[in-house]
Structure formats: C-alpha cells, structure tokens
Protein backbone atom coordinates (compact mmCIF):
# COMPACT_ATOMS: atom_id res chain seq x y z
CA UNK A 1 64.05 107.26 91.22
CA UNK A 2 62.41 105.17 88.63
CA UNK A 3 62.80 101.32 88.63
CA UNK A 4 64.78 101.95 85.02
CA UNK A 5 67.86 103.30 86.24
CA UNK A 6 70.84 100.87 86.36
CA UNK A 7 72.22 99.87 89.43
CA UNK A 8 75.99 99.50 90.22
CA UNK A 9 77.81 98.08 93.40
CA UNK A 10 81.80 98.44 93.85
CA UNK A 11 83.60 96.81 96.25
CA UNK A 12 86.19 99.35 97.29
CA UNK A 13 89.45 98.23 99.36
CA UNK A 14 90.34 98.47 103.12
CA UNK A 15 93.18 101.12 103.67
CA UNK A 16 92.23 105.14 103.59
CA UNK A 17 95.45 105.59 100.52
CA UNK A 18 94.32 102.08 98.64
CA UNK A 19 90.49 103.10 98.85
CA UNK A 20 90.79 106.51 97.67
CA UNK A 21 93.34 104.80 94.49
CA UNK A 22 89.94 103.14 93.80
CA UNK A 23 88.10 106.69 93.08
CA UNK A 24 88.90 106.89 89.49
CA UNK A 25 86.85 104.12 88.87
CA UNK A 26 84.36 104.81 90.85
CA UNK A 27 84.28 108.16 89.05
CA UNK A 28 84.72 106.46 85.54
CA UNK A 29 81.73 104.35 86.67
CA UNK A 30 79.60 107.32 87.23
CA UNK A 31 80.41 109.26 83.96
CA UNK A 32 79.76 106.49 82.05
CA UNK A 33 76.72 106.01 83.33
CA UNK A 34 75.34 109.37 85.35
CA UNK A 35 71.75 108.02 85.98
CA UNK A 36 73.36 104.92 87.84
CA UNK A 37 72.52 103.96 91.48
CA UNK A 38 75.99 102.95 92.84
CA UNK A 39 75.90 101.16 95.74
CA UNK A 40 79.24 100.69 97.15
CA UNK A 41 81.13 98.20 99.72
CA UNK A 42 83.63 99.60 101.81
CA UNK A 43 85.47 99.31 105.25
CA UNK A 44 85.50 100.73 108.42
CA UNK A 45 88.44 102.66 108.54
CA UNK A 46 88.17 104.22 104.69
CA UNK A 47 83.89 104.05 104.36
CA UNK A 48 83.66 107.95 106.06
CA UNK A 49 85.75 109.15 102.75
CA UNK A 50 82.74 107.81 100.65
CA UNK A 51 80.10 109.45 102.98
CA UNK A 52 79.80 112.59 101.15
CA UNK A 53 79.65 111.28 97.75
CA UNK A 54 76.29 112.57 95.78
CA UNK A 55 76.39 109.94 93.41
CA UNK A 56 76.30 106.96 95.71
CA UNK A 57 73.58 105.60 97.13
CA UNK A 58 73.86 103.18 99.55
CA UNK A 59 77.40 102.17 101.52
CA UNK A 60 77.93 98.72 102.97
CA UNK A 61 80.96 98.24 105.66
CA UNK A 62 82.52 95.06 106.12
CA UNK A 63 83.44 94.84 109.68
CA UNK A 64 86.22 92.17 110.41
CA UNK A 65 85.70 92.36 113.93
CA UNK A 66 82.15 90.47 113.05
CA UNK A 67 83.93 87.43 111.64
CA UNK A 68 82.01 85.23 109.04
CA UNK A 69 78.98 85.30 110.53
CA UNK A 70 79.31 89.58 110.07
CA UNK A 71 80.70 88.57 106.29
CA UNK A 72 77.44 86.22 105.67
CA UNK A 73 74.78 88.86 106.79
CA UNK A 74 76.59 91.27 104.61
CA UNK A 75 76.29 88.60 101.24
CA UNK A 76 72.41 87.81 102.29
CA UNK A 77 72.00 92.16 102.39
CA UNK A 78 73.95 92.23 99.17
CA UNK A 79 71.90 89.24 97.22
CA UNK A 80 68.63 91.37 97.65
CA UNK A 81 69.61 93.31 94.61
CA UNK A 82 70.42 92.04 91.44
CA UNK A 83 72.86 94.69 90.11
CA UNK A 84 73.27 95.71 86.25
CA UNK A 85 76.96 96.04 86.96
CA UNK A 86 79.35 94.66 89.64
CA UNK A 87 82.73 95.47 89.98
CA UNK A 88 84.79 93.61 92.75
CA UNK A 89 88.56 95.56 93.30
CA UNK A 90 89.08 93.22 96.37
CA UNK A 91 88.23 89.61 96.37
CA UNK A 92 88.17 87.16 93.91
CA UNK A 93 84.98 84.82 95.17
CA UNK A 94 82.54 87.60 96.16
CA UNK A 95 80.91 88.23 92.11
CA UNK A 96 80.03 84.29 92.45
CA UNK A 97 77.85 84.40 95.54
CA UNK A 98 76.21 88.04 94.43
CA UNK A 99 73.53 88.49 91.22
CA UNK A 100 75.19 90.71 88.55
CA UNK A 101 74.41 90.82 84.88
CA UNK A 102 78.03 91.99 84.15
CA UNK A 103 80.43 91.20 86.51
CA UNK A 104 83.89 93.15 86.17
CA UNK A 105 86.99 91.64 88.47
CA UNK A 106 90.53 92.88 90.17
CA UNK A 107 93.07 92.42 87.74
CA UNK A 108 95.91 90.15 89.59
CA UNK A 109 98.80 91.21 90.87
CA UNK A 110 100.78 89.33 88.56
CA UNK A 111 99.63 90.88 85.09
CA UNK A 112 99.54 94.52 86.49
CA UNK A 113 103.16 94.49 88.16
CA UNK A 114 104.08 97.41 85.80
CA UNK A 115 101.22 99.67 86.45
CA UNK A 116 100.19 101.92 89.12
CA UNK A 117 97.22 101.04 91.32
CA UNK A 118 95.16 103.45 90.31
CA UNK A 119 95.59 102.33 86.28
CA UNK A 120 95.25 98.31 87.23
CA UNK A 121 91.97 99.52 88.62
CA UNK A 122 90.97 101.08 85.81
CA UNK A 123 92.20 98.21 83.59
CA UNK A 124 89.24 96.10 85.08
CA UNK A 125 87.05 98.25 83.88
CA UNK A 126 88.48 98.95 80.35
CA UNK A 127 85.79 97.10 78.48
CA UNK A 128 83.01 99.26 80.42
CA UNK A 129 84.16 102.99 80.54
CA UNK A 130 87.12 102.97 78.08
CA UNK A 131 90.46 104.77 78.21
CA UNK A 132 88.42 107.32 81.19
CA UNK A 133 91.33 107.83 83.41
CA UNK A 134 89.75 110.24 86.38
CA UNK A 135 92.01 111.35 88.79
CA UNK A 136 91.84 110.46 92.48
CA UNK A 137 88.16 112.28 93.85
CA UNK A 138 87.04 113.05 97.48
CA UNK A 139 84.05 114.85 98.43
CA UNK A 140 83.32 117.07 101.76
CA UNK A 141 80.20 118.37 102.75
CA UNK A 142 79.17 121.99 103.40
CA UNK A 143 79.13 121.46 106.90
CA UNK A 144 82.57 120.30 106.76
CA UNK A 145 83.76 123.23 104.86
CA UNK A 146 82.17 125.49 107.72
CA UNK A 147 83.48 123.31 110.33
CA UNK A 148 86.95 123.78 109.23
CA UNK A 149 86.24 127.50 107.71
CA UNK A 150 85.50 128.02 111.67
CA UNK A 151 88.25 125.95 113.20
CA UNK A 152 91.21 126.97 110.71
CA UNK A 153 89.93 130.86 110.01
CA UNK A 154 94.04 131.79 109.56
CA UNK A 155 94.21 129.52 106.07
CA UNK A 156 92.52 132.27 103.84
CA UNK A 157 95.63 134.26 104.37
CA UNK A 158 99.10 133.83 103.24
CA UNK A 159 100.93 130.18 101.62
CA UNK A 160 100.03 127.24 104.45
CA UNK A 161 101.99 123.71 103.87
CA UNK A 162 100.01 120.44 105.14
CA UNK A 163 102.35 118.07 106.86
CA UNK A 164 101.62 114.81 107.41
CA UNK A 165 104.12 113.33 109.71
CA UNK A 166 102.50 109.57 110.68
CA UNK A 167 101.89 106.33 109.27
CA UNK A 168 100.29 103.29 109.80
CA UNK A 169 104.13 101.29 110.02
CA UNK A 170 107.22 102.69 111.59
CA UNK A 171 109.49 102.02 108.81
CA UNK A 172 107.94 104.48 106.42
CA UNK A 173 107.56 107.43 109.33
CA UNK A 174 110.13 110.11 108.59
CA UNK A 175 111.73 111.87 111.55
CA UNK A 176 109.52 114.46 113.01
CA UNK A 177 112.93 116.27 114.01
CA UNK A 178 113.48 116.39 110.32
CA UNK A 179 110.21 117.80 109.37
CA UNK A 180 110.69 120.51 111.68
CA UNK A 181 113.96 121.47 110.47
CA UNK A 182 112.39 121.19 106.75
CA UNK A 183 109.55 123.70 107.80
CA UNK A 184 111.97 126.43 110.01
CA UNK A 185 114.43 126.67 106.58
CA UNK A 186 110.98 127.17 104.45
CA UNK A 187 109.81 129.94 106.75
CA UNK A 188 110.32 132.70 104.64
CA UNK A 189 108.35 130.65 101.83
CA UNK A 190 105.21 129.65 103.65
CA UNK A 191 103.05 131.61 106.52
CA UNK A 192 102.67 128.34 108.50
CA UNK A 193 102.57 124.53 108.77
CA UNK A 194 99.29 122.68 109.28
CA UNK A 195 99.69 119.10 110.59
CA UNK A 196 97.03 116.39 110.31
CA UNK A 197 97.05 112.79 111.10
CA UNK A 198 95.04 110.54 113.84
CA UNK A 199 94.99 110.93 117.01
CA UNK A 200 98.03 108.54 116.89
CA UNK A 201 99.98 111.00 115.94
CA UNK A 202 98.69 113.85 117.92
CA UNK A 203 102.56 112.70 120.14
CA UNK A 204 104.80 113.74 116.83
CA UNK A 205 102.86 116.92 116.23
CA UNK A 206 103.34 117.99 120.04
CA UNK A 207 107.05 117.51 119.04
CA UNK A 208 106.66 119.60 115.92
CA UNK A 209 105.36 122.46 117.54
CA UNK A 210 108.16 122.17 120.31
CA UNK A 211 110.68 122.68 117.40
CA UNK A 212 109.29 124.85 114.95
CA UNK A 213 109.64 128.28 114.12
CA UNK A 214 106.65 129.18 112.23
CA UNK A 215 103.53 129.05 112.97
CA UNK A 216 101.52 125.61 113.27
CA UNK A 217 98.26 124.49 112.92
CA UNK A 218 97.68 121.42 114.75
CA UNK A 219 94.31 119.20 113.27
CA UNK A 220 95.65 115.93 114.46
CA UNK A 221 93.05 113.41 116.00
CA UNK A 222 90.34 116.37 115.70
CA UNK A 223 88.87 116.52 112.36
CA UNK A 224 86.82 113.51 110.38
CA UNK A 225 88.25 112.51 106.78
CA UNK A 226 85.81 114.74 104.56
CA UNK A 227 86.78 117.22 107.34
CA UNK A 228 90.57 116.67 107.05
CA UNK A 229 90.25 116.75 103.05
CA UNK A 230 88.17 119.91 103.60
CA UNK A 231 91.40 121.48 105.51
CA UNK A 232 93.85 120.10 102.58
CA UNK A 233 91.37 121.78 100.08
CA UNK A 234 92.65 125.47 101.76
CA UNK A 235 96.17 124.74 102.20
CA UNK A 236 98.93 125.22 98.96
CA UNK A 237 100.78 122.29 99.49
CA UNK A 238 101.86 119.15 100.47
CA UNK A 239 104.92 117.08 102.15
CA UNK A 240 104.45 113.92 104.00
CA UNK A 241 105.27 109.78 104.35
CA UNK A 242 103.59 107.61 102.22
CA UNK A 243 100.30 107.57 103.77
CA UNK A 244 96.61 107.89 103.08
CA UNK A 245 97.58 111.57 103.65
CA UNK A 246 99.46 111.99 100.54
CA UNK A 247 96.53 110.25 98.62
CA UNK A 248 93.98 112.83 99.75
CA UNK A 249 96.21 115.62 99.22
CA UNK A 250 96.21 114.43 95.57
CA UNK A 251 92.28 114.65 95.74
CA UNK A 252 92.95 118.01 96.82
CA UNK A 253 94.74 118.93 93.94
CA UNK A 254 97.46 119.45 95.52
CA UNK A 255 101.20 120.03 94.67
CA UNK A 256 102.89 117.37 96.59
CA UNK A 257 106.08 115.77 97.58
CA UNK A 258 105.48 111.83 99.38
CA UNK A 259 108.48 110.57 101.31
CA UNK A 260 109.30 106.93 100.77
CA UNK A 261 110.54 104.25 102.82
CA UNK A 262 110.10 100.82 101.42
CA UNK A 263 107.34 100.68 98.82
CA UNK A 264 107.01 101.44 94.97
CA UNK A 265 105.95 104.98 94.04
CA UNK A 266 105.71 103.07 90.33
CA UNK A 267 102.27 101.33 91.86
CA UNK A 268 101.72 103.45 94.92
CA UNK A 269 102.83 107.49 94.39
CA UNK A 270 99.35 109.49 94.18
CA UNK A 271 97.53 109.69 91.69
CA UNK A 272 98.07 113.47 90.79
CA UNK A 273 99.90 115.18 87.91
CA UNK A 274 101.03 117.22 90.86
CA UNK A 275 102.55 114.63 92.86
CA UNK A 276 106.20 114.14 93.12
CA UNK A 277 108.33 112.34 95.49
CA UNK A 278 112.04 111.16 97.34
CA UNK A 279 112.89 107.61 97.88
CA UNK A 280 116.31 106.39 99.45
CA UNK A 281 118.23 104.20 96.68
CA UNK A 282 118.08 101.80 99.38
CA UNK A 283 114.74 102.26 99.85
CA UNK A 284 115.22 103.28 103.76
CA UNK A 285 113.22 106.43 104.86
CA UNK A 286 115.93 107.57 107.03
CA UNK A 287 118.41 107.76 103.96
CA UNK A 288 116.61 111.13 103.35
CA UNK A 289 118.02 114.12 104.44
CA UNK A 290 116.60 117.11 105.26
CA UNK A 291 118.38 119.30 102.33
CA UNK A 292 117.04 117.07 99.72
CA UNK A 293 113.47 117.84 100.81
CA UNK A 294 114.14 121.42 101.49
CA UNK A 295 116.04 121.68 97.62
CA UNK A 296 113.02 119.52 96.75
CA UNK A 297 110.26 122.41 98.18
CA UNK A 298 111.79 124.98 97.50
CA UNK A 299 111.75 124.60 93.52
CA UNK A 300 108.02 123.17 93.52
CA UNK A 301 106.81 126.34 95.43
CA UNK A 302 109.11 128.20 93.05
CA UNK A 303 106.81 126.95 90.11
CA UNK A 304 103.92 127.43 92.31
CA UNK A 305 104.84 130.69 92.56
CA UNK A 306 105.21 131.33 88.68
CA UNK A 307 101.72 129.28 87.85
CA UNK A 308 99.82 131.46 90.03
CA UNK A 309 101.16 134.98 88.31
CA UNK A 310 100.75 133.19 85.08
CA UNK A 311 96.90 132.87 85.91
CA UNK A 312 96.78 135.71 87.48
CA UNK A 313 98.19 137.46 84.16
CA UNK A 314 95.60 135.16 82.10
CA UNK A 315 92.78 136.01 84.34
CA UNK A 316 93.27 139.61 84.05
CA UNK A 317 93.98 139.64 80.36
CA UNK A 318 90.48 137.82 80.38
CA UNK A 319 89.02 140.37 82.22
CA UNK A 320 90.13 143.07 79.88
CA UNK A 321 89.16 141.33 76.20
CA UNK A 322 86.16 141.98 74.20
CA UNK A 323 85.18 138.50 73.57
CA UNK A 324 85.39 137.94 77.30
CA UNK A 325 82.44 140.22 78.36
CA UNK A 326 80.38 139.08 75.58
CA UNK A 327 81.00 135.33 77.14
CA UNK A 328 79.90 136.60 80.46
C-alpha cells in the first residue's frame, strides 16, 4: 500500500438490521473510490458482519460496557490518522474531535422522515458518490461457505425457506404457532424450513420443530453472522419479523416477505427489490393471520417459480446461439 491512497473511516450504527442499512454507502464509498483504505467504526453486536469485507481495512468497536473512558481511548486511536474522507451515520459531535479533510454527516431525522434508511444514508453522501444507490451487501468467507456447505449438506437439493422467528422486542415477534402452521400448508411448495436466530431463540425453534410437518433445519444460536448469511445465500427464500434477519436475507438476494408489528416498512422494509411485506392496519403483529402469509407465499414462490424457467429458457437459448460460443 503506498502512502498515496486515500483513506476513509465510516462510522456504522449499533443494531445487526440498522448496520447492514448502512452497506450501500459503504459500498458507494468504495466504488467511488476503489483504491481507498476504509477504516470503519462499528459495534459489538453488528462489527462480525463487517469482518469479511475485502475492502476494509481496519474495524474499530465501540464497546458501551467501557463507558467514556472506553469512548476516549477509542477518539485518541481514531485521531492518529488524519482521514481524506469521514463519514459519521451515528453521532453528531464525533467529525469535530477526529482530523478529516471532508467530513460528510447523518442527515437528521427530521429532513429524511419520508425516506427509507437506507436512501437518508445515502443522502449524506450525495455530494461524494452521486445518485450510486447499492443495494444492501454482506460478505462471508470461504471458510464460512465450507462450514455451512458441511453443516447444512441437504440445501443443494430441492426449494428450502429461511425462517426467522425472533426479535430483539416482544411486540414485533410473530407467533411461532403461526409460523408452523404457515410452513405445514407450504409443504408441498418447499422441501424444508431452515430456522436461524440467536441462541435466544433456540426456545421458539424447539417449538417449531414440535409442530411442523416438513422437514427443519435448525441453525439457531450455532452459526456466526457471515456464517448465518452464508446459510441464507443457499436457501430460496425468506419469511420472518422485522429483524436483522430480514435485512441479511436482502443481502442475500433474497425473495422476502418481513412481518410487521409496530414500525415503518416506508424507513425500515429491506433494502431489496425483492423484499415485500404484511403489516396489521393497526400496526399490531398479532393482527396477522396465518392465511394472509400463506396467500402471501404462495404467489411470490409462484413467480419464483416462473423466473427460474424463464432463465432457464434464456440460459439454454444462450447456450444454443451462434454469437454465444463466439462470446465464450
């Protein structure tokens, strides 16, 4: 690395689903400028999604547990570089005690109400990258592809949908009972049900598996998060609350359907053209009934369904052209 390259640091935010809405930027940051160090500052629970990144250099967490003192040590490590570019998602005093030769800030809340996250992160970046609008990006490692390759060998075979039946507040956690029911009337759509959360919810998946029909995967409280967006990255689809989950589903490329309790899928849905979801008019997760979701799944693996033949006709018309061997 030569002393000429520019050097970037983005402070990321806290939660796994609000860190990994920060991605397009961090991946409009690096295609504006691909010979940029990008240093990055993150948090405990969401810094292990940024692990595997190739493009970023060095990761600072912010523990909270450390208190100020843990907050000053990180500014003194911070003020030993004096970045080309800083952008801050997260605070609003940090770019005045750091050295930056162009400082970019969070947009507030108050001018952004009308966009989603992922574009009012963006937005502070505008004047930087331009109209880039990246979609949400994870990364896993090859040794979490083998890990999971090993654990989960069933996934190359057949249509497996990821459930994600936890999160982090009770009010958005959809009955597990439900989810079960959804799965046993899709069992002549999908070979099986995968279920990943913490080991916090390793309780509702034991319940799943008590009630289902089909047959289950359980990665709950087993896998890392490269790991679990490793195992998304071989399923076919999606359902779950609105969680981090859902956001790394999105990453996945994923078709997916979010369940919402209270919350606004105008600022918080994920950020996928493939990602669709249910909310309650009263905004009360258990206003959802199971035959909405099922109606729901059943017509998004019905287009599934069509997409893939379509490619599949595509590919093999591809195969068969001219102009397509001389391209090879």
């Amino acid at each position: 690395m030569t002393s000429a390259q520019p050097r970037i640091l983005m402070v990321t935010l806290s939660n796994i689903g609000d860190a990994i809405l920060t991605t397009p930027v961090l991946a409009a940051l690096h295609a504006h400028l691909p010979e940029a160090r990008i240093d990055l500052v993150s948090d405990v629970r969401s810094s292990a999604l940024f692990d595997p990144c190739p493009y970023i250099d060095r990761i600072f967490v912010r523990d909270k547990r450390s208190g100020w003192a843990g907050y000053v040590q990180l500014i003194r490590l911070l003020r030993k570089t004096r970045y080309d570019v800083l952008v801050d998602l997260r605070t609003d005093f940090l770019p005045y005690l750091l050295r930056a030769k162009q400082v970019f800030k969070k947009r507030s809340n108050a001018s952004t109400m009308h966009l989603h996250s992922a574009e009012k992160h963006l937005a502070a970046v505008q004047t930087l990258v331009g109209d880039l609008r990246p979609n949400a990006t994870l990364w896993a490692s090859e040794q979490d592809h083998a890990l999971v390759a090993d654990l989960f060998p069933m996934l190359g075979q057949g249509r497996w949908l990821a459930i994600g039946p936890g999160a982090n507040f009770a009010g958005k956690i959809w009955p597990v009972e439900r989810y079960a029911a959804v799965a046993n009337a899709l069992a002549n759509a999908v070979s099986g049900v995968v279920l990943l959360g913490s080991q916090a919810d390793a309780a509702l998946a034991q319940r799943f598996v008590a009630l289902a029909q089909l047959p289950v995967q359980v990665a709950c409280g087993r896998l890392s998060l490269p790991q679990s967006y490793a195992l998304l990255q071989k399923c076919d689809g999606y359902l779950g609350n609105d969680s981090g989950l859902g956001h790394m589903a999105a990453a996945a490329g994923l078709t997916s359907l979010t369940l919402f309790g209270p919350g606004s899928p105008v600022r918080y849905l994920p950020w996928s053209p493939q990602a669709h979801f249910i909310q309650d008019a009263q905004q009360d997760i258990l206003g959802i009934g199971v035959e909405a979701v099922v109606a729901r799944l059943q017509g998004l693996l019905a287009e599934m369904t069509v997409d893939a033949q379509v490619q599949s006709h595509i590919g093999s018309s591809d195969s068969r052209s001219p102009s397509a061997h001389k391209n090879h």
